[in-house]
Protein backbone atom coordinates (compact mmCIF):
# COMPACT_ATOMS: atom_id res chain seq x y z
CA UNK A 1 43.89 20.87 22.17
CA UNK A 2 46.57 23.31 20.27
CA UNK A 3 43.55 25.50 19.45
CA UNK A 4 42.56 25.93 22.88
CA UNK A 5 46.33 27.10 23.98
CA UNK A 6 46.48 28.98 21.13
CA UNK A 7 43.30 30.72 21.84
CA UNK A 8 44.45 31.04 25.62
CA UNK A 9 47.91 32.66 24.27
CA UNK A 10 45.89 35.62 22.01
CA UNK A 11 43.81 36.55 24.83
CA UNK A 12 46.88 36.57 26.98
CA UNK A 13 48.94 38.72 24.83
CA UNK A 14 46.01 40.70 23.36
CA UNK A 15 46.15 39.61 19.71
CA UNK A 16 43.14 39.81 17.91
CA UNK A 17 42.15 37.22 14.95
CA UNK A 18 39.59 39.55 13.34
CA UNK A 19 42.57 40.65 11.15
CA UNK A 20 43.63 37.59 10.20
CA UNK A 21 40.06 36.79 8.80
CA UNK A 22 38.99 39.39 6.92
CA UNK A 23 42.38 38.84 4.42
CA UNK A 24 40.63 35.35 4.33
CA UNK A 25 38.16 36.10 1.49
CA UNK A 26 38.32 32.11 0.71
CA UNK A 27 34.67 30.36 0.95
CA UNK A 28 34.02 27.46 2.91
CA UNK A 29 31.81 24.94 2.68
CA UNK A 30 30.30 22.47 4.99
CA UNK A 31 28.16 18.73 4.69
CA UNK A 32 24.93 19.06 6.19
CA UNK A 33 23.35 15.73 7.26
CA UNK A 34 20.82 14.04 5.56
CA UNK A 35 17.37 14.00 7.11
CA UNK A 36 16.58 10.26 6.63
CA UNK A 37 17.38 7.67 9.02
CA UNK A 38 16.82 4.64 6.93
CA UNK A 39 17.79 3.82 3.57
CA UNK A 40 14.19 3.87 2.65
CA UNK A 41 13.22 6.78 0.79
CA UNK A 42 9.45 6.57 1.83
CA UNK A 43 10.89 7.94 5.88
CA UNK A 44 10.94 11.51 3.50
CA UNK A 45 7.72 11.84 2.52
CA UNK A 46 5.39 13.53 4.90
CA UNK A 47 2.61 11.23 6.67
CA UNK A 48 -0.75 11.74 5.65
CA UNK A 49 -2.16 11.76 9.69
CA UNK A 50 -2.08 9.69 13.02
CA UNK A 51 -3.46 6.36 13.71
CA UNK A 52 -4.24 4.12 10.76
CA UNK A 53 -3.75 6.40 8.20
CA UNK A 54 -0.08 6.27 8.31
CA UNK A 55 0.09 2.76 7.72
CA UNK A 56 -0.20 1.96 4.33
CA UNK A 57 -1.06 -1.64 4.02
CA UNK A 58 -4.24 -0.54 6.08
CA UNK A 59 -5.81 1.72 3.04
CA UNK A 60 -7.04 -1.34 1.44
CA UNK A 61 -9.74 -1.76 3.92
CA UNK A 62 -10.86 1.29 2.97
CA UNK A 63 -11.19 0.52 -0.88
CA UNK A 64 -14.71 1.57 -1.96
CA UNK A 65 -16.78 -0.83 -3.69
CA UNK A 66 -15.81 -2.98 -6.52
CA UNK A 67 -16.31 -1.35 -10.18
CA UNK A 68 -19.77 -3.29 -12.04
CA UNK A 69 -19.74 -2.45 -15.70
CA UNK A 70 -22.94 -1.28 -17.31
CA UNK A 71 -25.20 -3.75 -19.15
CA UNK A 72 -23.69 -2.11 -22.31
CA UNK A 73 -20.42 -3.08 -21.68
CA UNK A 74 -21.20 -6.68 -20.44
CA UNK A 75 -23.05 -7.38 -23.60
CA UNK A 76 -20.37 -5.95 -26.16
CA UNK A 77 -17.59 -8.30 -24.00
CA UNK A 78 -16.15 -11.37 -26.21
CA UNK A 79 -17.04 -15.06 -24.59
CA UNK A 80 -14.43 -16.38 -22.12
CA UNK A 81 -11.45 -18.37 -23.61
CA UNK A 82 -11.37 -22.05 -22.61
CA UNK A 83 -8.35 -23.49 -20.51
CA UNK A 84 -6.76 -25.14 -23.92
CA UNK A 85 -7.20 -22.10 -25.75
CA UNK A 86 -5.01 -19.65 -23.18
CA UNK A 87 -2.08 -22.55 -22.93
CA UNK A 88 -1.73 -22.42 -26.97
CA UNK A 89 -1.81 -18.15 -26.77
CA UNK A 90 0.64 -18.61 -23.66
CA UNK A 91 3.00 -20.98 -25.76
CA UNK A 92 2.97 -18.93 -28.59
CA UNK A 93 3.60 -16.00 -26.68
CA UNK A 94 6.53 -17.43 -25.18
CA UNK A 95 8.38 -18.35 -28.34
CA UNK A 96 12.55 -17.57 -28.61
């Protein structure tokens, strides 16, 4: 309210502030606002397009087929552990 008389008051008695800031050489600085409007730092990344692509817990109905190893590789695999055998490697494993 005081800067509003005060500006009323120059113009009344023909005072001009353009002095009075240029013997201000001081910089000042200013806080700009932060883009996001959640805490979630995903609302800063761009969105890949409209409908279901910007959802994405959709995507993985658009996984392509599942990988199927080559006869090569299914031969040179080791034989499945039994049930017993993983317990004793988990217990181990988990040692203090």
């Amino acid at each position: 309210m005081s800067s509003l008389i005060n500006t009323v008051k120059d113009k009344v008695s023909g005072k001009d502030n353009t002095s009075q800031q240029s013997q201000d050489n001081e910089q000042t600085f200013s806080i700009q606002p932060h883009p996001a409007k959640t805490n979630d730092p995903r609302d800063l990344q761009p969105s890949l397009g409209g409908g279901l692509n910007t959802n994405p817990e959709v995507g993985a109905f658009h996984a392509r087929d599942p990988y199927v190893p080559s006869q090569e590789i299914r031969d040179n695999l080791p034989p499945a552990k039994s049930r017993e055998e993983l317990r004793a490697r988990a217990q181990e494993l988990n040692k203090d």
